[in-house]
Protein backbone atom coordinates (compact mmCIF):
# COMPACT_ATOMS: atom_id res chain seq x y z
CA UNK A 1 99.82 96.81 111.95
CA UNK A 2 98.19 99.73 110.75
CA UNK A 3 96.78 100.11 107.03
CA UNK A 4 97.71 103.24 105.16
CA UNK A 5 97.59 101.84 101.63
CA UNK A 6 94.87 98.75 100.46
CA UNK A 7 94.60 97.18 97.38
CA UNK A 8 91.40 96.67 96.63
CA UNK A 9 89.82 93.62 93.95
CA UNK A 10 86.80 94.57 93.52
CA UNK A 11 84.47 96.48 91.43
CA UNK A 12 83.85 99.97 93.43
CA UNK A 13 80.32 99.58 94.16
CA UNK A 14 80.91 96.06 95.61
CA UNK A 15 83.59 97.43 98.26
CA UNK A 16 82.62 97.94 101.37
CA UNK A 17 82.96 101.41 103.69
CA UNK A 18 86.68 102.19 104.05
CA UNK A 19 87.98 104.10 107.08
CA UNK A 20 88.84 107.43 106.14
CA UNK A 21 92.63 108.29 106.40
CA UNK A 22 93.58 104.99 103.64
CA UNK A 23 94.78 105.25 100.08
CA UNK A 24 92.77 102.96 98.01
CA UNK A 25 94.01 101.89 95.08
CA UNK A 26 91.58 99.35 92.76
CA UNK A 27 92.95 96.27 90.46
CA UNK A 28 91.42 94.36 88.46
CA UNK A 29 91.82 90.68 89.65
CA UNK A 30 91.74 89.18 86.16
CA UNK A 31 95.41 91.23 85.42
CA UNK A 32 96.91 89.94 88.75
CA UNK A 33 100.45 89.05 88.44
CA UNK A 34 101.97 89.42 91.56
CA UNK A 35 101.40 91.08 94.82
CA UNK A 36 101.79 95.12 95.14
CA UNK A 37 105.07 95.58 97.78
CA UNK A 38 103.85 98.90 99.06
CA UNK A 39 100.56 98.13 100.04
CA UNK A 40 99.68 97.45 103.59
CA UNK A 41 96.62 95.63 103.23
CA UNK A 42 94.14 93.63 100.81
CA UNK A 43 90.53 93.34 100.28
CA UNK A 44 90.24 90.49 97.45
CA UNK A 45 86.96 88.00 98.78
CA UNK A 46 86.49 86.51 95.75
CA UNK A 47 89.92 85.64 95.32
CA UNK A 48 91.36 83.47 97.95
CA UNK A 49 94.60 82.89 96.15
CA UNK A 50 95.45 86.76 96.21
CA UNK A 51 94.78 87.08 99.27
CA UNK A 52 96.91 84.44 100.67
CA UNK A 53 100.23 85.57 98.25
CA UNK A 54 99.43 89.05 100.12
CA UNK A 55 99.41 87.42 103.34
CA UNK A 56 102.36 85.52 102.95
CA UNK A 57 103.98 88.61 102.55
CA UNK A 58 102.63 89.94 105.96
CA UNK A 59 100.30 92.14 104.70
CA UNK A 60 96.81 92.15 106.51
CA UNK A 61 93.63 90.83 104.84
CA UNK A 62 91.05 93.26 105.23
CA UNK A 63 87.32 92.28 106.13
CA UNK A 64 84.95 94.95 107.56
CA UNK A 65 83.73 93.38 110.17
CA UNK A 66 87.45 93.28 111.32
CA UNK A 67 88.20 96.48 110.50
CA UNK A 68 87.92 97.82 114.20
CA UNK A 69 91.24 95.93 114.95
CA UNK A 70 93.56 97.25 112.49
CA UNK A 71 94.34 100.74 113.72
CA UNK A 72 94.33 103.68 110.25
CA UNK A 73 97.25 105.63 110.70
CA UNK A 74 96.15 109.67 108.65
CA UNK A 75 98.98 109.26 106.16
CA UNK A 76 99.48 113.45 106.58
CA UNK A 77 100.38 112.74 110.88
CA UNK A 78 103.64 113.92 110.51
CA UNK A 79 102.24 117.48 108.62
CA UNK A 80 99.40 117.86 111.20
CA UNK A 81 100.92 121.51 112.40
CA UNK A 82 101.33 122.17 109.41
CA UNK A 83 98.06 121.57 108.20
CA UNK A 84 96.12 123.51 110.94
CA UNK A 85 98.09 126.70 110.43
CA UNK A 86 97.76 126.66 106.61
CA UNK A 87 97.16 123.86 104.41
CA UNK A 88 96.79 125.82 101.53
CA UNK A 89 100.65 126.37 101.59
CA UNK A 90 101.33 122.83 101.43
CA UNK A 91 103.45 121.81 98.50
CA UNK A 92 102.38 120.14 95.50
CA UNK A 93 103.32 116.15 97.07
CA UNK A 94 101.96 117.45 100.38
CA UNK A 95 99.09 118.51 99.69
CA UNK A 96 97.92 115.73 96.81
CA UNK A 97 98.07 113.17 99.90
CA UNK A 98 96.12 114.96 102.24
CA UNK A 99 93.64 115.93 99.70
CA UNK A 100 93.20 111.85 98.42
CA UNK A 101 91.83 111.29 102.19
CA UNK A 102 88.96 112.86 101.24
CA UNK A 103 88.14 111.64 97.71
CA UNK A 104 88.38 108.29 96.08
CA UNK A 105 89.22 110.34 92.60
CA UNK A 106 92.48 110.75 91.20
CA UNK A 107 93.96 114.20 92.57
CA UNK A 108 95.31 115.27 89.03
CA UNK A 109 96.20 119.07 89.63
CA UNK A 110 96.71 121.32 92.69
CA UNK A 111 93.28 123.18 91.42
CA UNK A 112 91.60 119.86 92.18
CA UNK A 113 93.36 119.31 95.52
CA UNK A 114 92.39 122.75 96.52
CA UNK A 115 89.08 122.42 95.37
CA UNK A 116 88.62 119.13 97.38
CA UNK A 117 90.38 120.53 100.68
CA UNK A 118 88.61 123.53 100.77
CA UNK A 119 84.82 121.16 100.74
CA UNK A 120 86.49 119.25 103.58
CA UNK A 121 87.83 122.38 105.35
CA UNK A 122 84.28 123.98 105.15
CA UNK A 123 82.37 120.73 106.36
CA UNK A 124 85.45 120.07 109.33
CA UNK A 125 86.91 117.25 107.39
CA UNK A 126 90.19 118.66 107.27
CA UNK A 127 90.14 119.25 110.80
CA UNK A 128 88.98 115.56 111.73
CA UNK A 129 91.42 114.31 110.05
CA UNK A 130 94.28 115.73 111.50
């Protein structure tokens, strides 16, 4: 099943290296209430019982050293044309998920999603990830 989206429980510096090309989002385990529907994955070690309410749900448990057998899917595939000719006329929803591939900040304004698509463009990010 490939992971676009993974819930993370953990404090930032404590995560592992993430695959580009996945939306990250990070919880605090001590607010858990219930498993997050649209995410396709969890990385919760201390936890047990989260991860076992996310994979009763069929979502995958994420470890590093498995990470080489979940495929990442670039959640901006279907935009890849697109992106090549011009990804600076992207709109607004667009170009906010491309740009979050390549930071693990909030994308709050199109000024910041240009500003972090044009550092990936320059290094070849942008170009990788397509």
């Amino acid at each position: 099943m490939p992971i676009k989206h993974i819930v993370i429980f953990t404090e930032r510096e404590d995560t592992p290296e993430l695959p580009k090309g996945i939306r990250k989002e990070w919880c605090n385990p001590k607010c858990y209430d219930k498993p997050r529907e649209n995410a396709d994955a969890v990385y919760c070690p201390h936890r047990p019982h989260i991860e076992e309410e996310y994979r009763a749900l069929g979502k995958v448990v994420w470890r590093p050293e498995e990470a080489t057998e979940a495929p990442v899917v670039n959640v901006v595939e279907e935009d890849a044309e697109e992106v090549t000719t011009n990804w600076r006329d992207l709109s607004w929803p667009k170009m906010r998920s491309l740009a979050k591939n390549f930071t693990d900040e909030p994308i709050k304004s199109k000024d910041e999603a240009i500003k972090v698509l044009t550092e990936a463009y320059e290094s070849g990010e942008v170009l990788k990830a397509i």
